[in-house]
N, C-alpha and C. Protein backbone atom coordinates (compact mmCIF):
# COMPACT_ATOMS: atom_id res chain seq x y z
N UNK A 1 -31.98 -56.89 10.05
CA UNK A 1 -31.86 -55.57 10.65
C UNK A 1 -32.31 -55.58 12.09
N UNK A 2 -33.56 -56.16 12.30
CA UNK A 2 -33.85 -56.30 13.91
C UNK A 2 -33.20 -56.87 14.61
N UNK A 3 -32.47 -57.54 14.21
CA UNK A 3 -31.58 -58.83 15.28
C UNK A 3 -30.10 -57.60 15.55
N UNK A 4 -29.75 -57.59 14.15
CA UNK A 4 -29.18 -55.99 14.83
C UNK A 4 -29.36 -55.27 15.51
N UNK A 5 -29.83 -54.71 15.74
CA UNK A 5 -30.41 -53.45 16.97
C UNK A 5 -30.68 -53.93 18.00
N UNK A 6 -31.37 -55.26 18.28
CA UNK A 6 -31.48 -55.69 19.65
C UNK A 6 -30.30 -56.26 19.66
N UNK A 7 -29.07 -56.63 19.06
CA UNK A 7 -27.95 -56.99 19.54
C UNK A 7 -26.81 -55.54 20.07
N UNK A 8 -26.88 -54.28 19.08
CA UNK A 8 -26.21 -53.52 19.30
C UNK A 8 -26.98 -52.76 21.03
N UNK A 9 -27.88 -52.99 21.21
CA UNK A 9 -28.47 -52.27 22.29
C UNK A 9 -28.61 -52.93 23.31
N UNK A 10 -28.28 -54.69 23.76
CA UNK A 10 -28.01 -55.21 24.41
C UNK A 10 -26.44 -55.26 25.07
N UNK A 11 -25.72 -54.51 23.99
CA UNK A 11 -24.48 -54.43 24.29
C UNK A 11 -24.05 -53.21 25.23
N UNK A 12 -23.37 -53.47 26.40
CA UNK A 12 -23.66 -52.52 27.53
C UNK A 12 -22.67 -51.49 27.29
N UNK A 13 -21.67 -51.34 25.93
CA UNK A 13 -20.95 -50.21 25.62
C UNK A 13 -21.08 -50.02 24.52
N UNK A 14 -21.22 -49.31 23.47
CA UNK A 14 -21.79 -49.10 22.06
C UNK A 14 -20.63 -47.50 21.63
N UNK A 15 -20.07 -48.14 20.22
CA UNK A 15 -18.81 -46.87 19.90
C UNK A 15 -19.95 -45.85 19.29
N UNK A 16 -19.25 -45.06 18.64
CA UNK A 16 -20.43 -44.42 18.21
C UNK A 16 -20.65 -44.54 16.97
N UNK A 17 -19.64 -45.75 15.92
CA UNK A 17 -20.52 -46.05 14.68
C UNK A 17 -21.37 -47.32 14.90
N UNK A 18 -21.29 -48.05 15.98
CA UNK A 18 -22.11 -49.01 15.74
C UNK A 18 -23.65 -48.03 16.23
N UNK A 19 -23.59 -47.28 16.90
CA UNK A 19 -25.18 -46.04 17.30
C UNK A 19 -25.23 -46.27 16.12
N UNK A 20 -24.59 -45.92 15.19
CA UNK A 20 -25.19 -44.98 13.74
C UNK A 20 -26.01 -45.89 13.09
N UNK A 21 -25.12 -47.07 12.94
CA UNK A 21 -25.46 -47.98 12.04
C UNK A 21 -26.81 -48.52 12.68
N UNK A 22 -27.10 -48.52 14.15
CA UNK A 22 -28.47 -48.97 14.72
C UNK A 22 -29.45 -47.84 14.78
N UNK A 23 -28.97 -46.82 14.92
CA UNK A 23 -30.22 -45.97 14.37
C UNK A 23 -30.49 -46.00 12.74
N UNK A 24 -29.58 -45.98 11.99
CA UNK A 24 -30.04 -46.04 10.88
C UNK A 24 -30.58 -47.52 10.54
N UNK A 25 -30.40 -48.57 10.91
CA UNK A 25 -31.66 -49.35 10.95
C UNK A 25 -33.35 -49.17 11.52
N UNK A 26 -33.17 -48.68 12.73
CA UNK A 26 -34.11 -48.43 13.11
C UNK A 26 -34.90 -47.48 11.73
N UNK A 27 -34.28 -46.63 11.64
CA UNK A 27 -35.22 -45.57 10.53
C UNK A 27 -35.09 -46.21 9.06
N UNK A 28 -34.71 -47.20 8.70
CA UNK A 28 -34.94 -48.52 7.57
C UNK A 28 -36.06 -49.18 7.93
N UNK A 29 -35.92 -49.60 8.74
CA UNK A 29 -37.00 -50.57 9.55
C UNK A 29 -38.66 -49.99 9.35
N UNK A 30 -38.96 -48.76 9.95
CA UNK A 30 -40.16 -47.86 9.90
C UNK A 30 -40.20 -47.45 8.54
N UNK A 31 -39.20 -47.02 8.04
CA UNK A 31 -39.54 -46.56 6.39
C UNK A 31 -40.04 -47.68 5.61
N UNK A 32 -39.58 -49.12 5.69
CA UNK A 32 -40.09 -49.75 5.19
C UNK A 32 -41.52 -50.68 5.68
N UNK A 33 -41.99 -50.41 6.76
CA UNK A 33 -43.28 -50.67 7.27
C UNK A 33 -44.24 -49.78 7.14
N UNK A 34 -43.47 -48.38 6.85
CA UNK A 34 -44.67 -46.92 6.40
C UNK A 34 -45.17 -47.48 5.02
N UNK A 35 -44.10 -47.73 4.17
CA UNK A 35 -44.01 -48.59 2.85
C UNK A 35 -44.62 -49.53 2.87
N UNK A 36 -44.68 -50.39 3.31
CA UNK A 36 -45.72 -52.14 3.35
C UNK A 36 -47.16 -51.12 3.47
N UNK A 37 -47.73 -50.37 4.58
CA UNK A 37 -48.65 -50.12 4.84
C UNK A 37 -49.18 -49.56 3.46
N UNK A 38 -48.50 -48.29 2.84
CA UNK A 38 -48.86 -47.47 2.00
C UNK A 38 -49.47 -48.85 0.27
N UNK A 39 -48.56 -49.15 0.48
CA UNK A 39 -48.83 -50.16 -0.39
C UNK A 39 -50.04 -51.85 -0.21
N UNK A 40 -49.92 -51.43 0.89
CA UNK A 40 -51.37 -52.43 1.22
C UNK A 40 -52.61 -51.68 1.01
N UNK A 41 -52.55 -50.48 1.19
CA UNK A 41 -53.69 -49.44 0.64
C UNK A 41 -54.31 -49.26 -0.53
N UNK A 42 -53.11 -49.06 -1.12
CA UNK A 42 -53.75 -48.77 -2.78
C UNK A 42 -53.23 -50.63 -3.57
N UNK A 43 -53.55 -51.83 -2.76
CA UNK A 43 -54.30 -52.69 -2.87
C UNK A 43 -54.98 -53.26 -2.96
């Protein structure tokens, strides 16, 4: 997913489903690190 997004955002013209698909990584990305955290807690 990260290599995605820094590839779609290195790209100096972007349609507007590849946006989608890189924001919706981005908000995969954080949901699942809110997730790692939450779960390192009640560890």
């Amino acid at each position: 997913m990260g290599s995605f997004v820094l590839l779609a955002h290195s790209a100096p013209r972007l349609n507007n489903a590849t946006r989608r698909v890189a924001r919706i990584d981005i908000a995969a990305v954080t949901l699942l690190a809110a997730a790692a955290l939450v779960w390192r807690q009640h560890t």
